[in-house]
N, C-alpha and C. Protein backbone atom coordinates (compact mmCIF):
# COMPACT_ATOMS: atom_id res chain seq x y z
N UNK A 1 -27.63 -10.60 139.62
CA UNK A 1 -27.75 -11.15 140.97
C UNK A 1 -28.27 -12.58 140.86
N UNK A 2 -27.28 -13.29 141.44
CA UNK A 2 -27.95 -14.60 141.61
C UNK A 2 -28.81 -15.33 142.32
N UNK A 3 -29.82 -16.44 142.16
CA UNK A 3 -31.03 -16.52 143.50
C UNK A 3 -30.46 -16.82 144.54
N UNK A 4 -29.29 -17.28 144.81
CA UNK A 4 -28.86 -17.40 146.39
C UNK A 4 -28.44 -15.28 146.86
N UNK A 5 -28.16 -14.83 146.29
CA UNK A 5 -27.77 -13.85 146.77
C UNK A 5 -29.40 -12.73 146.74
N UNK A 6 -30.16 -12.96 145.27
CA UNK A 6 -31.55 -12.74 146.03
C UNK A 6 -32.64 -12.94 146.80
N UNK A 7 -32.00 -14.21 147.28
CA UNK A 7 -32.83 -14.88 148.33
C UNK A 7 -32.51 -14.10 149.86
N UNK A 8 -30.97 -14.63 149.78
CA UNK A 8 -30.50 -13.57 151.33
C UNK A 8 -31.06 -12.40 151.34
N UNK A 9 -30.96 -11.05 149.85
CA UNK A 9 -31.52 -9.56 149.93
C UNK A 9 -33.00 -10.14 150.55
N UNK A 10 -33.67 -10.74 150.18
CA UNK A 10 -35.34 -11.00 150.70
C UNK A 10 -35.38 -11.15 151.74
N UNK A 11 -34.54 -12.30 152.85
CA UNK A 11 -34.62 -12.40 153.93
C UNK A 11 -34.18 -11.35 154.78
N UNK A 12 -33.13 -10.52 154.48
CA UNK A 12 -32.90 -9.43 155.51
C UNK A 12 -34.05 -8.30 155.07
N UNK A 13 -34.50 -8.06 153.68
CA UNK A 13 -35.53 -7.44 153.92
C UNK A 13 -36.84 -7.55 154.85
N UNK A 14 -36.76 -8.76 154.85
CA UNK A 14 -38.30 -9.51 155.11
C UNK A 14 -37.55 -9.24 156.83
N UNK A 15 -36.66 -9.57 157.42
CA UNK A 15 -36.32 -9.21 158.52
C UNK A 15 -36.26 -7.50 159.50
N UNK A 16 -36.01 -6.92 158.59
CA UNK A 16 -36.40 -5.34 159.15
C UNK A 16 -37.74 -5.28 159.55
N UNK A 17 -38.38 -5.91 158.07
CA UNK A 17 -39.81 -5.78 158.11
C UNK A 17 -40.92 -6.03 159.13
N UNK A 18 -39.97 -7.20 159.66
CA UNK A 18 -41.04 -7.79 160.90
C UNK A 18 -40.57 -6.95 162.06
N UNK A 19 -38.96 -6.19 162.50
CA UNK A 19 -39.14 -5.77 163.49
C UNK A 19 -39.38 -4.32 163.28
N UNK A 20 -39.66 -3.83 162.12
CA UNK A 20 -40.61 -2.33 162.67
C UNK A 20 -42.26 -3.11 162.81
N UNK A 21 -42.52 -4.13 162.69
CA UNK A 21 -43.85 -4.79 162.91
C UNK A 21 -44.10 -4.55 164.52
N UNK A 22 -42.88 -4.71 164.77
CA UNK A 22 -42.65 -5.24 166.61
C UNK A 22 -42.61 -6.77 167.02
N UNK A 23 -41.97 -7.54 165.81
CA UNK A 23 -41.76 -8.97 166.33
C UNK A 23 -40.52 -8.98 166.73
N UNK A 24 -40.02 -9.87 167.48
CA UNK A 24 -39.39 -10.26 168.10
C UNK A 24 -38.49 -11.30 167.58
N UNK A 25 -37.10 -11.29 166.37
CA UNK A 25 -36.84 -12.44 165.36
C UNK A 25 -35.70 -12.93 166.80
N UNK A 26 -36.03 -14.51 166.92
CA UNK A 26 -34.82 -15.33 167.39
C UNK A 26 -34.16 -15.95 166.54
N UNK A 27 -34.27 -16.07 165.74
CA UNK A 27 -33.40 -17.38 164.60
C UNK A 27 -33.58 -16.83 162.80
N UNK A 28 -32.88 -16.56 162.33
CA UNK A 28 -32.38 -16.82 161.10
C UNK A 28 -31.74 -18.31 160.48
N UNK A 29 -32.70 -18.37 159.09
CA UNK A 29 -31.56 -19.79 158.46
C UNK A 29 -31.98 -20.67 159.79
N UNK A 30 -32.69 -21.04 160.68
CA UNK A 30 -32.59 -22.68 161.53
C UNK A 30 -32.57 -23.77 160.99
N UNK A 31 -31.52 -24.35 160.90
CA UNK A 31 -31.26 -25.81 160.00
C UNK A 31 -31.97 -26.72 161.50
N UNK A 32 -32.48 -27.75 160.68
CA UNK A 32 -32.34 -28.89 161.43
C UNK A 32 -32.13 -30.28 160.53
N UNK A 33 -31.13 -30.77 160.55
CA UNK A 33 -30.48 -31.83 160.37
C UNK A 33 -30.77 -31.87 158.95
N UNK A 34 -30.71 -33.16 158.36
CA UNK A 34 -31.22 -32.49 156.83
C UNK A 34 -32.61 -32.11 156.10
N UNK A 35 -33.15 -31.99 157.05
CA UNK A 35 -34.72 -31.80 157.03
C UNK A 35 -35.16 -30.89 156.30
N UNK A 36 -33.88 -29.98 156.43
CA UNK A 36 -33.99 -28.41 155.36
C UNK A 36 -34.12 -27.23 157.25
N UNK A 37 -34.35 -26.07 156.36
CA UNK A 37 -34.61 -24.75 157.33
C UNK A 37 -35.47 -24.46 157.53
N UNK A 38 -35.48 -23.14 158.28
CA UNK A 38 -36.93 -21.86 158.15
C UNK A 38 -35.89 -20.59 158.11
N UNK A 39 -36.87 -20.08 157.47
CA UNK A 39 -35.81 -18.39 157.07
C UNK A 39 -35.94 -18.36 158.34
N UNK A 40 -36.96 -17.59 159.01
CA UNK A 40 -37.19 -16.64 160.14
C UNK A 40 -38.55 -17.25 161.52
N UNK A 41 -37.44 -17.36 162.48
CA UNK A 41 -38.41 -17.65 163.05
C UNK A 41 -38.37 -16.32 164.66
N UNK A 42 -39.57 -16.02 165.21
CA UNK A 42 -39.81 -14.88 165.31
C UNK A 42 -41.08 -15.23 166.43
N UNK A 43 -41.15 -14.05 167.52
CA UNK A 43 -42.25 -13.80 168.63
C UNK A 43 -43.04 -12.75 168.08
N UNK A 44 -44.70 -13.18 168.08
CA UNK A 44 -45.29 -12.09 167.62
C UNK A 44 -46.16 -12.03 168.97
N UNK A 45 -46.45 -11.13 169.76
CA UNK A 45 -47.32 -11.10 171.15
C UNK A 45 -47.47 -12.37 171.92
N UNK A 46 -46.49 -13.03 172.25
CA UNK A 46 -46.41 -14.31 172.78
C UNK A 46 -46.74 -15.45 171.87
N UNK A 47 -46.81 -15.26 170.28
CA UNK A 47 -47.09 -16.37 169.72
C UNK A 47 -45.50 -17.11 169.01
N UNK A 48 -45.15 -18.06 168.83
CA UNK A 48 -43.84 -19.00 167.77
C UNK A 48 -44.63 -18.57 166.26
N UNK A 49 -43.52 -17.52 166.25
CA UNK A 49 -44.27 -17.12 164.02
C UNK A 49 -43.07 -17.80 163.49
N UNK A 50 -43.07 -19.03 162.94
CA UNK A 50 -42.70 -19.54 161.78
C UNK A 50 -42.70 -18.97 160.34
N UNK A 51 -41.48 -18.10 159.82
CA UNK A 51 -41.96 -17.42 158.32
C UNK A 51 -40.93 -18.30 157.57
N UNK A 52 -41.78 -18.02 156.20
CA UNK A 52 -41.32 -18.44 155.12
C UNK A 52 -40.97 -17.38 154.49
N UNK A 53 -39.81 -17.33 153.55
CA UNK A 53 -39.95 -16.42 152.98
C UNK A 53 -39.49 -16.75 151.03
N UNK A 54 -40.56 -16.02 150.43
CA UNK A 54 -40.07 -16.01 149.29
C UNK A 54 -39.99 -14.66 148.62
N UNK A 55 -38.77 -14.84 147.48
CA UNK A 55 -38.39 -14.04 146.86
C UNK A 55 -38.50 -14.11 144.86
N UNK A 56 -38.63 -13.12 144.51
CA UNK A 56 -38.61 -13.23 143.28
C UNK A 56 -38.63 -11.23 142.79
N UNK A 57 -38.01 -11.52 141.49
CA UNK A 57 -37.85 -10.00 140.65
C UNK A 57 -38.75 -9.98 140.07
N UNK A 58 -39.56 -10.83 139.62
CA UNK A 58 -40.98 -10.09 139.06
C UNK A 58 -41.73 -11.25 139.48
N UNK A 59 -43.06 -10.94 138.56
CA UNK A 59 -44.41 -11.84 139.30
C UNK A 59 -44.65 -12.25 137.65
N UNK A 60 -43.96 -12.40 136.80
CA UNK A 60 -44.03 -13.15 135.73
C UNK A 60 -44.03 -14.52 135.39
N UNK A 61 -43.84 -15.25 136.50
CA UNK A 61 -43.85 -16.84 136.75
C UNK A 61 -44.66 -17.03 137.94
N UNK A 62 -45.31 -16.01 138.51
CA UNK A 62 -46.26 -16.02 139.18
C UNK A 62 -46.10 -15.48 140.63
N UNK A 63 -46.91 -15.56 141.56
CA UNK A 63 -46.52 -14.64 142.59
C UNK A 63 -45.83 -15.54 143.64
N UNK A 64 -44.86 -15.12 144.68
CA UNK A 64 -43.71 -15.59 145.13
C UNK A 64 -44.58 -16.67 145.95
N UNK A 65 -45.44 -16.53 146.80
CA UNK A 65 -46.18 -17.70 147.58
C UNK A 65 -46.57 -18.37 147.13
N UNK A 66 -46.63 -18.87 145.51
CA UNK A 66 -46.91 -19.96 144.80
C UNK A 66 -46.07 -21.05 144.86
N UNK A 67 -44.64 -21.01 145.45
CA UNK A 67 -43.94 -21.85 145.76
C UNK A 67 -44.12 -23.16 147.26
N UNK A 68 -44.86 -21.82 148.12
CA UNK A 68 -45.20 -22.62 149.06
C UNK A 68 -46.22 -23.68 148.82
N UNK A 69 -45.69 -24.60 148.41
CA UNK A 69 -46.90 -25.75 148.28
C UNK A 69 -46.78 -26.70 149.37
N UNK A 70 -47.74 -27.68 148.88
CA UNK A 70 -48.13 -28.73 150.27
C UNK A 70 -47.03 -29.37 151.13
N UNK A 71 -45.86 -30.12 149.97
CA UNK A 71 -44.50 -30.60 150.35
C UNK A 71 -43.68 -29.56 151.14
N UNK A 72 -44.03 -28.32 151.21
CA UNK A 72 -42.90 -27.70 151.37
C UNK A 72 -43.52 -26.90 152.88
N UNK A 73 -45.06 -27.04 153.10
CA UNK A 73 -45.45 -26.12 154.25
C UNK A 73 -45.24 -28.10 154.97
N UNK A 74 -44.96 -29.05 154.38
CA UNK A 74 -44.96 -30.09 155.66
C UNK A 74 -43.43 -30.47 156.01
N UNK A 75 -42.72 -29.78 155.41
CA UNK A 75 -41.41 -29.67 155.32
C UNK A 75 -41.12 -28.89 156.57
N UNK A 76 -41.71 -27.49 156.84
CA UNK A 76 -41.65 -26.44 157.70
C UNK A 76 -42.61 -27.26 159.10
N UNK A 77 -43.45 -27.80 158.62
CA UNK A 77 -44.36 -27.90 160.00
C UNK A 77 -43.06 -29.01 160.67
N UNK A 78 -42.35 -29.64 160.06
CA UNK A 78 -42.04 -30.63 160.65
C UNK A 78 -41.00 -30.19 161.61
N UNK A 79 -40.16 -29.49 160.54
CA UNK A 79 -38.76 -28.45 161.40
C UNK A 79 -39.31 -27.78 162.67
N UNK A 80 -39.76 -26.93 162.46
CA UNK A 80 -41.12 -26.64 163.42
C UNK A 80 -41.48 -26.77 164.69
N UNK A 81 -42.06 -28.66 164.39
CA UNK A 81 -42.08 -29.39 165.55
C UNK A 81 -40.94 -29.55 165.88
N UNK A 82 -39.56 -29.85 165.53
CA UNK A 82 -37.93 -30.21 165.90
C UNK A 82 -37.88 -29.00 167.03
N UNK A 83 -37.97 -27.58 166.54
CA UNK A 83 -37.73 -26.30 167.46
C UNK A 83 -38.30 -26.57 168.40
N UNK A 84 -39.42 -26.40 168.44
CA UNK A 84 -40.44 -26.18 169.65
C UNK A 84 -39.99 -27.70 170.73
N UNK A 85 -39.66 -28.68 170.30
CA UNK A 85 -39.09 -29.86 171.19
C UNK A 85 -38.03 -29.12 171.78
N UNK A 86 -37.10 -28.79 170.46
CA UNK A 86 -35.62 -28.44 171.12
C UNK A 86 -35.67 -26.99 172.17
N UNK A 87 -36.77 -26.48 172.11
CA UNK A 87 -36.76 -25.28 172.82
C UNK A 87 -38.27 -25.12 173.58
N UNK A 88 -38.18 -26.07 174.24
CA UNK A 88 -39.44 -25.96 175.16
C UNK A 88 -39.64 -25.53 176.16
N UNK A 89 -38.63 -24.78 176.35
CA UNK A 89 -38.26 -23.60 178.22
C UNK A 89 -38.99 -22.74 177.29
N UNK A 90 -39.60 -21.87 176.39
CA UNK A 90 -39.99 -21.18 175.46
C UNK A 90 -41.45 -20.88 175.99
N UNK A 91 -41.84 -19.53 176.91
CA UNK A 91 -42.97 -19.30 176.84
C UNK A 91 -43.60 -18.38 176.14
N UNK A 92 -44.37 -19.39 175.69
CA UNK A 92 -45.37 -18.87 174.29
C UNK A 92 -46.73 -19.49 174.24
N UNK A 93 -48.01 -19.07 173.74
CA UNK A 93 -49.17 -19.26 174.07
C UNK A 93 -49.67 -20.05 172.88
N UNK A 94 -48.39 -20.32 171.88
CA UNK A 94 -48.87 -21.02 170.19
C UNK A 94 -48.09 -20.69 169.45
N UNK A 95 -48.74 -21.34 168.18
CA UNK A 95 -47.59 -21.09 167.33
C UNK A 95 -48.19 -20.66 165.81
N UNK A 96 -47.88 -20.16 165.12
CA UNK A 96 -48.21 -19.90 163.80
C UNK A 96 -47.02 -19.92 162.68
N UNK A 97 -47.66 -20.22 160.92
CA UNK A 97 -46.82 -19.91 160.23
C UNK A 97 -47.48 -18.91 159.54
N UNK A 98 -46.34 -18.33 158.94
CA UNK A 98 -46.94 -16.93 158.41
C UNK A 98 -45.30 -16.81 157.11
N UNK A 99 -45.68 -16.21 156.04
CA UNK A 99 -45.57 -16.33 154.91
C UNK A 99 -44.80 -14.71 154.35
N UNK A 100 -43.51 -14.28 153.57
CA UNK A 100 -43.50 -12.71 153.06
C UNK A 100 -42.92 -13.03 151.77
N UNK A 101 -43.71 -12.69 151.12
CA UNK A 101 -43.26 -12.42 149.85
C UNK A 101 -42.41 -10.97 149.59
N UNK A 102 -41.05 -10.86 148.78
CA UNK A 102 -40.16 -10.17 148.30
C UNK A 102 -40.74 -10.01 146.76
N UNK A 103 -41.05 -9.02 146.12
CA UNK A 103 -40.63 -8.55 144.78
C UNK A 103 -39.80 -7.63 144.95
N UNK A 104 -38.61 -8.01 144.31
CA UNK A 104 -37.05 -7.10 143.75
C UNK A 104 -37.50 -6.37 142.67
N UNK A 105 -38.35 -5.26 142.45
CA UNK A 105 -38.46 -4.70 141.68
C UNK A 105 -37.78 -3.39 141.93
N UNK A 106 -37.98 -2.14 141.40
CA UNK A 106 -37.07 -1.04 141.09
C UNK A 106 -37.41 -0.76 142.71
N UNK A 107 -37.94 -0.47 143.42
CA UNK A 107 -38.77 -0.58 145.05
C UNK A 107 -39.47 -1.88 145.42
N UNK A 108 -38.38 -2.70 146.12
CA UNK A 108 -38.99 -3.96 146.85
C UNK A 108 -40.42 -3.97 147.01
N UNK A 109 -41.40 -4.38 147.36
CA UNK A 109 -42.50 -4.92 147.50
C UNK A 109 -42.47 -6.29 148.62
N UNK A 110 -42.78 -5.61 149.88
CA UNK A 110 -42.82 -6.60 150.74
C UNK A 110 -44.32 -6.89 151.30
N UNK A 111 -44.87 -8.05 150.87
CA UNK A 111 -46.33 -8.16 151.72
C UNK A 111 -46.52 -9.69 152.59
N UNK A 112 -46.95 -9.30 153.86
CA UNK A 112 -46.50 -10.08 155.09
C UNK A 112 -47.99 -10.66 155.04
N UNK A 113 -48.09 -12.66 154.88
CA UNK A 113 -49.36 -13.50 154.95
C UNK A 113 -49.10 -13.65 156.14
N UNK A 114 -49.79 -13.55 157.20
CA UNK A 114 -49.89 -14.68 158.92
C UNK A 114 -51.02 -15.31 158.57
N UNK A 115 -50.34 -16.57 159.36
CA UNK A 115 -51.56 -17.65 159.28
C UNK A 115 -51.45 -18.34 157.81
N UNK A 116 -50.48 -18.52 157.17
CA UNK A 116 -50.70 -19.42 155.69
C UNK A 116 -51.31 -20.92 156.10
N UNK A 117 -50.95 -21.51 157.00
CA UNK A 117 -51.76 -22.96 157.10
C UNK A 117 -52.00 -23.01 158.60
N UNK A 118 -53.47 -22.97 158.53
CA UNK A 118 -54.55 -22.92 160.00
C UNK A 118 -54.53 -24.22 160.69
């Protein structure tokens, strides 16, 4: 399996995941211009949940949220801000990002961060 095709298995995992949570996903993949994406963006009790999602088959190069670094959560905040402009009929009380790591192991391993940058 290749990482584009284990990336997608992560995101539809990571997508079930949030709605037996009881979120609410509006957007998959949201491009904005070349700014890059957000996997999943999603209503959690009236809040904008911004997720990231990473994937990986083992934790041998370390664990999957080690990718999210500084460049890459200002990458998201920025897209972010693009949505929330482009969709400001949107009532919601805030916004958060929140973080799921995928291990593809013999039984996925899905564990859901909210709140990665306060």
């Amino acid at each position: 399996m290749d990482n584009k095709a284990k990336g997608k298995l992560g995101e539809e995992l990571a997508v079930e995941y949030l709605k037996k949570s009881g979120l609410k996903i509006l957007e998959t993949n949201w491009h904005y211009s070349r700014f890059g994406e957000i996997d999943i963006i999603a209503i959690d009790k009236n809040i904008l949940t911004f997720v990231e999602v990473k994937t990986r088959t083992t934790e041998h190069f370390g664990h999957p949220l080690e990718a999210i670094n500084e460049k890459k959560m200002n990458q998201i905040r920025s897209i972010a801000q693009a949505y929330i402009y482009e969709k400001a009929d949107l009532k919601v009380q805030g916004y958060r990002f929140d973080a799921i790591s995928v291990i593809l192991s013999n039984q996925a391993k899905i564990t859901y961060h909210k709140n990665i940058y306060g």
